[in-house]
Protein backbone atom coordinates (compact mmCIF):
# COMPACT_ATOMS: atom_id res chain seq x y z
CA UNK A 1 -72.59 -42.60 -90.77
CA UNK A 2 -73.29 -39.42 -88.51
CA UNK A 3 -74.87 -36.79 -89.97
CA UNK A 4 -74.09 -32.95 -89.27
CA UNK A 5 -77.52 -32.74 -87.04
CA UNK A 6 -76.65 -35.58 -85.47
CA UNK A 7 -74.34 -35.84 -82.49
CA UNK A 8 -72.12 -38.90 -81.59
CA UNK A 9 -70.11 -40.33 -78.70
CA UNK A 10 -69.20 -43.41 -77.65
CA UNK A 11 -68.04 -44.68 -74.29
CA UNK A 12 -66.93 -48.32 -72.52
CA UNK A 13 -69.29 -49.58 -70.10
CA UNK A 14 -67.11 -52.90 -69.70
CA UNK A 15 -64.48 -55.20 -71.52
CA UNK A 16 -66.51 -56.30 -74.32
CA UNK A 17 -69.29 -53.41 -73.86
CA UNK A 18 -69.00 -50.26 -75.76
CA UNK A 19 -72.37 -47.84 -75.27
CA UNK A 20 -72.99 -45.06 -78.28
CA UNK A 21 -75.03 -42.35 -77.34
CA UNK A 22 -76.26 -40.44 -80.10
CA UNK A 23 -78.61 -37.09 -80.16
CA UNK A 24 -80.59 -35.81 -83.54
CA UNK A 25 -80.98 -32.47 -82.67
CA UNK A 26 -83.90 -31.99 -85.20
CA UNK A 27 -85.96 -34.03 -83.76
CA UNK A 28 -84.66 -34.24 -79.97
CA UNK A 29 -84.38 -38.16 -80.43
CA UNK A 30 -81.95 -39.22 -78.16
CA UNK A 31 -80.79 -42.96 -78.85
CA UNK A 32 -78.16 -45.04 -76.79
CA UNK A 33 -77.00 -48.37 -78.64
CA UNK A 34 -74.99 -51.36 -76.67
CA UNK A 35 -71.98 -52.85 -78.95
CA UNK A 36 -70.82 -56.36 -77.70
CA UNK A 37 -68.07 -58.21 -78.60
CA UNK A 38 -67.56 -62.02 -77.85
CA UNK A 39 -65.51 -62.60 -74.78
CA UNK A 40 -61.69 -62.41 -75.88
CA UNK A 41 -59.94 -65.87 -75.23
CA UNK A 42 -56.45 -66.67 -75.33
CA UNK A 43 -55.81 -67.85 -78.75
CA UNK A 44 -57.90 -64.67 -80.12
CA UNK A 45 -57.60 -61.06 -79.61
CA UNK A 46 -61.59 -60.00 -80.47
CA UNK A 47 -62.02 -55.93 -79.53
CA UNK A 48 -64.69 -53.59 -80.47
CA UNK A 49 -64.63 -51.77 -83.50
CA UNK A 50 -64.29 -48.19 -83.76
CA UNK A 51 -67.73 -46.82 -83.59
CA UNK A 52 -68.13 -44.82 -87.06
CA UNK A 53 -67.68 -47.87 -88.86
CA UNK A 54 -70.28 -48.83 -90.81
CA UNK A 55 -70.11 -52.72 -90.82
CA UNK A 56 -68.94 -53.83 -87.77
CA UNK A 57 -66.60 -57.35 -88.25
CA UNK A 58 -67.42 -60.63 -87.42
CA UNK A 59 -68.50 -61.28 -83.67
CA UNK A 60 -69.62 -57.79 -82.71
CA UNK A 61 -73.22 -57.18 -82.60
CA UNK A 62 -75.50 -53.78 -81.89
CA UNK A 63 -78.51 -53.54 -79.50
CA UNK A 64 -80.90 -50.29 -79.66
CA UNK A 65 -81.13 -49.99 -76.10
CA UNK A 66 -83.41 -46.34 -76.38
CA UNK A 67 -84.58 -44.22 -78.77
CA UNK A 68 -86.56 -41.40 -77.50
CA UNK A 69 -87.73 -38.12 -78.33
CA UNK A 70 -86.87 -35.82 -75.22
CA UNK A 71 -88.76 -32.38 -76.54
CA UNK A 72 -86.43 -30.74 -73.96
CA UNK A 73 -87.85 -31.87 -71.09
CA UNK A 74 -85.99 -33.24 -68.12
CA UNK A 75 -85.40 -37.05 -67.86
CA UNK A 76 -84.51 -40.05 -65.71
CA UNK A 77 -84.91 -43.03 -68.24
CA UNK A 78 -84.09 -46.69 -66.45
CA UNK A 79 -82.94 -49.31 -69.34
CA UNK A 80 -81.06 -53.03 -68.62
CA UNK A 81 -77.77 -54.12 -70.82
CA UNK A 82 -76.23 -57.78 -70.16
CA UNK A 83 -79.11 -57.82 -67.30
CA UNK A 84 -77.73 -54.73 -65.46
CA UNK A 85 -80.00 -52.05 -64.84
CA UNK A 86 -78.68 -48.88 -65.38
CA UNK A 87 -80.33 -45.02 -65.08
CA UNK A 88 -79.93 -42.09 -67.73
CA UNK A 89 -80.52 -39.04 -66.04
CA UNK A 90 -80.86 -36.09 -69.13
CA UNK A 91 -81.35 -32.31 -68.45
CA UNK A 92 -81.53 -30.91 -71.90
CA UNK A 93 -82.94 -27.15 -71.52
CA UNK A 94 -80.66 -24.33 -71.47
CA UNK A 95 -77.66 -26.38 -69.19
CA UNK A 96 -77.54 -29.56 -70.98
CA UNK A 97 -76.42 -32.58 -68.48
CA UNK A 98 -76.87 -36.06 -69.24
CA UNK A 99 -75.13 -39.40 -67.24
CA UNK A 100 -75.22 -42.90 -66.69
CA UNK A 101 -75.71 -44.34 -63.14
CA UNK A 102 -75.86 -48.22 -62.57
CA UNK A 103 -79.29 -49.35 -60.68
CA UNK A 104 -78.03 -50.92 -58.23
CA UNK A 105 -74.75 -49.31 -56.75
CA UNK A 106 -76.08 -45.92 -57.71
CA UNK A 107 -72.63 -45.27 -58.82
CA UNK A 108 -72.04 -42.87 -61.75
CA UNK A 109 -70.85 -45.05 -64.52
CA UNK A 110 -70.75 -42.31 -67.52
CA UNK A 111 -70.09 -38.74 -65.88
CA UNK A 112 -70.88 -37.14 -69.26
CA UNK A 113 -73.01 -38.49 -72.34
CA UNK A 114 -72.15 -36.01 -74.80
CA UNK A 115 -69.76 -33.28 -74.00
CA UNK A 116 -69.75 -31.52 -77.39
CA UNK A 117 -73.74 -31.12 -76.34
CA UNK A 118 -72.88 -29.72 -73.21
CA UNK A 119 -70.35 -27.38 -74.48
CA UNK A 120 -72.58 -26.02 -77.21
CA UNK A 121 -74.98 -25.22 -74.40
CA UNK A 122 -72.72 -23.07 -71.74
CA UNK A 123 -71.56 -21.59 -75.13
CA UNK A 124 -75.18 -20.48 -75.75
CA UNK A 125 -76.05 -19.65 -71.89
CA UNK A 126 -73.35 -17.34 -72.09
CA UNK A 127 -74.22 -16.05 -75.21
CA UNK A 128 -77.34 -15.32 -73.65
CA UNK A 129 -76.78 -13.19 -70.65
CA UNK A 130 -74.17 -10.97 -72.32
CA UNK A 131 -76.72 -9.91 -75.24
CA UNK A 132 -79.64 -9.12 -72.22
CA UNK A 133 -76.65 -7.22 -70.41
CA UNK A 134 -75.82 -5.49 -73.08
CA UNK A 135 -79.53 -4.83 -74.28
CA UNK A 136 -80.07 -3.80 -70.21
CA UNK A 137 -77.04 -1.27 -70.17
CA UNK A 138 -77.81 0.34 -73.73
């Protein structure tokens, strides 16, 4: 269950991986949590659930991969799922940015971790330079 302070998204990292990145904005905890599913075979069709369920079905289990405070300070946070090492890279001050590289391709694997985060933040930046115009011209 997601709570109005807390933010939510979920994204595939492979077939039976599902990562769900999730930011308290109270606290500035930011957690990421790995949701597996068993390998599908041909007789049965196993998928991941949708992520706002509260019991998951048979098969698919949770890992707490992080859960940080970030006090609004800049981050690169290495962590390992299904032994692949992957990077978070979090820039939470006024521009909030925050992606998933893998370790060892250094390719970006999630180009975005929370997008209604990111919005809310150009929202305020812009907020924020037309009040000090408008406080500069009056």
């Amino acid at each position: 269950m997601v709570m109005s302070w807390m933010q939510q998204q979920a994204h595939t990292l492979g077939d039976n991986t599902r990562l769900i990145c999730r930011y308290h904005r109270l606290s500035t905890r930011f957690e990421l949590i790995a949701e597996h599913a068993p390998a599908t075979s041909a007789g049965s069709g196993s998928k991941l659930p949708e992520p706002h369920l509260v019991n998951p079905p048979m098969g698919v289990w949770s890992e707490l991969i992080l859960r940080q405070p970030l006090y609004y300070w800049p981050r690169t946070i290495p962590f390992n799922i299904a032994q692949r090492d992957y990077r978070l890279h979090i820039w939470p001050l006024l521009m909030w940015r925050s992606h998933v590289t893998c370790g060892q391709s250094g390719r970006v694997v999630i180009i975005e971790c929370l997008d209604e985060r990111k919005r809310r933040s150009l929202i305020r930046w812009c907020y924020f330079i037309i009040m000090n115009l408008l406080r500069a011209v009056s």
